[in-house]
N, C-alpha and C. Protein backbone atom coordinates (compact mmCIF):
# COMPACT_ATOMS: atom_id res chain seq x y z
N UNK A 1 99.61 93.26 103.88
CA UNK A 1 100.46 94.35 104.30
C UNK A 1 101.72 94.30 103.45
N UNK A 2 101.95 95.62 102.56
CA UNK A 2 103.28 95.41 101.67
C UNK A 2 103.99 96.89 102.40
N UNK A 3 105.17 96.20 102.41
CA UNK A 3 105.98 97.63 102.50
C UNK A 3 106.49 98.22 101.36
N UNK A 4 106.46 99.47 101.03
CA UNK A 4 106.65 100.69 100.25
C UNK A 4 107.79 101.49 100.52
N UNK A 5 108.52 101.46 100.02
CA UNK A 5 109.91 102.18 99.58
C UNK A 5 110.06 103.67 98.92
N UNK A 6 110.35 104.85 98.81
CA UNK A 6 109.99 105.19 98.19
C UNK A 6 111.49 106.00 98.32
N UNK A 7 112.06 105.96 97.10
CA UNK A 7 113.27 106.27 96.68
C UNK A 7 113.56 107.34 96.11
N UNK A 8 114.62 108.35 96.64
CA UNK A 8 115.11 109.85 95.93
C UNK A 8 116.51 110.23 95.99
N UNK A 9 117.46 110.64 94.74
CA UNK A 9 118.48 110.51 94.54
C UNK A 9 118.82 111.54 95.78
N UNK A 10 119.62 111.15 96.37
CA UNK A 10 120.74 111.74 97.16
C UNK A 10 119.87 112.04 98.76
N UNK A 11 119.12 111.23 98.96
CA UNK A 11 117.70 111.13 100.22
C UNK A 11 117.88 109.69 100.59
N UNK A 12 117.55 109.75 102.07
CA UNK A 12 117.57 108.53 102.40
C UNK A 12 116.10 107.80 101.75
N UNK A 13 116.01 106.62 101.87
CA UNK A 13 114.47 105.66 101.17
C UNK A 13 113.85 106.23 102.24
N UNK A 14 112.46 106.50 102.22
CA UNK A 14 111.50 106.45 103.13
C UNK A 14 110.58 105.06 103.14
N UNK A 15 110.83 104.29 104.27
CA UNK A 15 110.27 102.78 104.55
C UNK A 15 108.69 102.83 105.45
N UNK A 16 107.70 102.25 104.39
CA UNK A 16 106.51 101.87 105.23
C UNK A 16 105.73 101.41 104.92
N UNK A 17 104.75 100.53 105.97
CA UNK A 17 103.99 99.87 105.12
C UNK A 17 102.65 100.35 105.03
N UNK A 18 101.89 99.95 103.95
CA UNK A 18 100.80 100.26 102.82
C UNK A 18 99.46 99.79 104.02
N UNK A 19 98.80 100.84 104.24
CA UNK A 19 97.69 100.54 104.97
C UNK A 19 97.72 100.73 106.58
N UNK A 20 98.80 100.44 106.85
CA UNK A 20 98.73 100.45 108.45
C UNK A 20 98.01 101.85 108.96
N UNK A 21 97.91 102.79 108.92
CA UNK A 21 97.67 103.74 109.70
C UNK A 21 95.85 103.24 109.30
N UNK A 22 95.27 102.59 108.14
CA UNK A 22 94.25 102.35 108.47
C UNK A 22 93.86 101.57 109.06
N UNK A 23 94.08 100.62 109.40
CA UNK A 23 94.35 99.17 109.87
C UNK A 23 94.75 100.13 112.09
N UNK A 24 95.36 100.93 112.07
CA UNK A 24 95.33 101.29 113.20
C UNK A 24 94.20 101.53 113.92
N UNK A 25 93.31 102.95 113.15
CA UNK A 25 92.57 103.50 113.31
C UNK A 25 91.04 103.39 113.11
N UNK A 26 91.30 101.53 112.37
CA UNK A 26 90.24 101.02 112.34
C UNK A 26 89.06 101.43 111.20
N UNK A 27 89.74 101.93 110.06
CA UNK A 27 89.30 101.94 109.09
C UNK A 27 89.12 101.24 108.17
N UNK A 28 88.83 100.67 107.16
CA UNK A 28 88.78 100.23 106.12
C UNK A 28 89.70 100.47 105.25
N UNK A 29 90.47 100.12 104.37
CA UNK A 29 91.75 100.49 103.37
C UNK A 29 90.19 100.92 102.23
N UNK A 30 90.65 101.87 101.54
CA UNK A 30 90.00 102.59 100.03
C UNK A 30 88.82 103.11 100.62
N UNK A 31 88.53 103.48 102.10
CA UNK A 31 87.58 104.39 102.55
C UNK A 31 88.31 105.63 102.75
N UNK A 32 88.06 106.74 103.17
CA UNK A 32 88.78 107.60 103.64
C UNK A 32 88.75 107.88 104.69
N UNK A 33 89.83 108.41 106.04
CA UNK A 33 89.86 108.10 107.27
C UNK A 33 88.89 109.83 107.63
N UNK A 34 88.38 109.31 108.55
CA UNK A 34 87.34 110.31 109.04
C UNK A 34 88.51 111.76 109.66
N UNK A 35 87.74 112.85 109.70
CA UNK A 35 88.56 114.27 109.58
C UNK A 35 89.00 114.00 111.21
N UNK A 36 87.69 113.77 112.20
CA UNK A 36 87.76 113.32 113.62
C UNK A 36 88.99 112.40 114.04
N UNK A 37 88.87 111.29 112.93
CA UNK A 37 90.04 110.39 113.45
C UNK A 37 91.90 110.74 113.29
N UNK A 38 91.70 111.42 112.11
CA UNK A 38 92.78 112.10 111.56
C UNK A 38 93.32 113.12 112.71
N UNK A 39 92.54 114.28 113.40
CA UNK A 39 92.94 114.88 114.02
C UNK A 39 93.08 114.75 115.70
N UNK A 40 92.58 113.10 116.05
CA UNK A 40 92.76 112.67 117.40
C UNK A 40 93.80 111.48 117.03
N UNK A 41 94.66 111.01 115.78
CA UNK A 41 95.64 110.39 115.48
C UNK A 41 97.14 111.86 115.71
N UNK A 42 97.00 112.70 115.07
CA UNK A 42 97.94 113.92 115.14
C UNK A 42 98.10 114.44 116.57
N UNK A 43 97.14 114.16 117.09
CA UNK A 43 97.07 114.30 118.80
C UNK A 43 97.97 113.17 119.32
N UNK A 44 97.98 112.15 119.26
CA UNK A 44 98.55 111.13 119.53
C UNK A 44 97.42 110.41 120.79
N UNK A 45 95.97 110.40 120.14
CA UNK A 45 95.11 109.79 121.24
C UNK A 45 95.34 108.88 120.41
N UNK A 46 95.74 107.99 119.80
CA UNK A 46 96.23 106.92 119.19
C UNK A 46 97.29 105.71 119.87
N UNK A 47 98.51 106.73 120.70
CA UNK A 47 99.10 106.44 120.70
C UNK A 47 100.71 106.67 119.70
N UNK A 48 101.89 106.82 120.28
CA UNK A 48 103.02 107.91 119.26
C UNK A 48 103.26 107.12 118.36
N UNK A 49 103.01 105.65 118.23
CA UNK A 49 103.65 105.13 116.77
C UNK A 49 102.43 105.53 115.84
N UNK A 50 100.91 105.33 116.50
CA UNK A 50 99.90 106.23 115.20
C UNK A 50 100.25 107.78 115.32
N UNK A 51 100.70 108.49 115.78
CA UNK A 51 100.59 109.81 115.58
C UNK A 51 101.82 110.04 115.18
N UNK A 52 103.10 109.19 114.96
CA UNK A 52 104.16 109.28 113.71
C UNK A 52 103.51 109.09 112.46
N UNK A 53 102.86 107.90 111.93
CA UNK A 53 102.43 107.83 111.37
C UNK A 53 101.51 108.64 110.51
N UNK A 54 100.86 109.32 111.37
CA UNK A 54 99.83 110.72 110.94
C UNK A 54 100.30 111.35 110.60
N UNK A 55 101.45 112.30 111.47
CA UNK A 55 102.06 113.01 110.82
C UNK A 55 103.12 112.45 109.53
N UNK A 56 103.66 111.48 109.41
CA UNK A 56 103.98 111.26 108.18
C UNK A 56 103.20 111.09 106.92
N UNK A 57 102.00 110.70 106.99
CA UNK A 57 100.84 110.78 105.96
C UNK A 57 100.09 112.05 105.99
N UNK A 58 99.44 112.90 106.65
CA UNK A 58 99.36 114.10 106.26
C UNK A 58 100.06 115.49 106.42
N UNK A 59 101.11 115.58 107.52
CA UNK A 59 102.16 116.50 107.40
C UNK A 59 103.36 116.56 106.54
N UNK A 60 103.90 115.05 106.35
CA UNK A 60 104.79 114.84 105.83
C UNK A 60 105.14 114.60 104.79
N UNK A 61 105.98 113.57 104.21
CA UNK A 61 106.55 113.53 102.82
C UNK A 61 105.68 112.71 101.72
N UNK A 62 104.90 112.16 102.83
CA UNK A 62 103.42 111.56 101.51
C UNK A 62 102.16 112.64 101.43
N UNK A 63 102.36 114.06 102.34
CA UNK A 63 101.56 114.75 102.08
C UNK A 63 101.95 116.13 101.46
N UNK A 64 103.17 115.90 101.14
CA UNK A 64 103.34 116.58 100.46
C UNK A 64 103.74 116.17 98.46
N UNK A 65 104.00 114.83 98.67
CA UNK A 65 104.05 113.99 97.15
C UNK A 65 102.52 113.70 96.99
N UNK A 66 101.45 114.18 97.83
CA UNK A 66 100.10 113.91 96.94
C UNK A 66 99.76 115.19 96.05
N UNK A 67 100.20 116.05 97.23
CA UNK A 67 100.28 117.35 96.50
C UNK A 67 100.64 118.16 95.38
N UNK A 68 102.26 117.42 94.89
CA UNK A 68 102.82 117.73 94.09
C UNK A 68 102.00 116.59 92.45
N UNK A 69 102.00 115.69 93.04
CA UNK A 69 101.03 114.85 91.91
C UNK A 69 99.56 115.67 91.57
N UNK A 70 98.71 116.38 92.67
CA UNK A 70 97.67 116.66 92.05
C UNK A 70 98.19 118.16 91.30
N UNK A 71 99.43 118.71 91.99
CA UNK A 71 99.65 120.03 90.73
C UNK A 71 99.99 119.76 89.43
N UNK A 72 100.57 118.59 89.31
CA UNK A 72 101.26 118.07 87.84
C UNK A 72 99.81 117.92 87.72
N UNK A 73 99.23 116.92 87.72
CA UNK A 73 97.90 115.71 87.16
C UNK A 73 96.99 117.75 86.61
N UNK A 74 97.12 118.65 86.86
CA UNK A 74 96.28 119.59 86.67
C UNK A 74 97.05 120.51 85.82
N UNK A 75 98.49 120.73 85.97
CA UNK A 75 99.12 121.15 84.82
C UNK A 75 98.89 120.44 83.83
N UNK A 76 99.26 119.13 83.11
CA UNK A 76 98.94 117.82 82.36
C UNK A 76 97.60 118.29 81.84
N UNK A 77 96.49 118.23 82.38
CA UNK A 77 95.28 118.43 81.65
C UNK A 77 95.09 119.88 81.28
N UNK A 78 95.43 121.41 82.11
CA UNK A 78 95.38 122.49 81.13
C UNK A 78 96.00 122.74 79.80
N UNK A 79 97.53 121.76 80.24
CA UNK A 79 98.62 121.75 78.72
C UNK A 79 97.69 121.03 77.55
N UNK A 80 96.69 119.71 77.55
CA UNK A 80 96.18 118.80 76.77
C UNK A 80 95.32 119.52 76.55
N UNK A 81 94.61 120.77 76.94
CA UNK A 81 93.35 121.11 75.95
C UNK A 81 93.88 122.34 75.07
N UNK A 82 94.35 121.60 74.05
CA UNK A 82 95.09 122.56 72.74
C UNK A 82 93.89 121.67 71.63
């Protein structure tokens, strides 16, 4: 379990650690969490520290920095085929 920092000028750090929401929900880390489990974690049949969690990994500010990485990672490769 490492905690992850993730730092932005003039933003507070966002603090958390790496894996837990799988490790909650009883997944495997580098599987992907089932659509079922995802949406009875956002429910908070988890419990509210997993359904903070949820919503911070897919509502929130890591779901929205995956987002912005897969628009770059796809700008990046239309710019490279010159």
């Amino acid at each position: 379990m490492s905690k992850v920092v993730i730092k932005k000028k003039g933003k507070k750090p966002l603090t958390f650690n790496k894996g837990a929401l799988h490790r909650a929900l009883g997944v495997p880390e580098g599987e992907p969490i089932p659509e079922s489990k995802k949406k009875a974690a956002l429910a908070g049949k988890y419990g509210d520290k997993v359904k903070k969690m949820a919503v911070f990994a897919f509502k929130g500010a890591l779901a929205a920095g995956r987002k912005t990485a897969q628009a770059n990672k796809k700008k990046n490769k239309k710019g490279s085929k010159k």
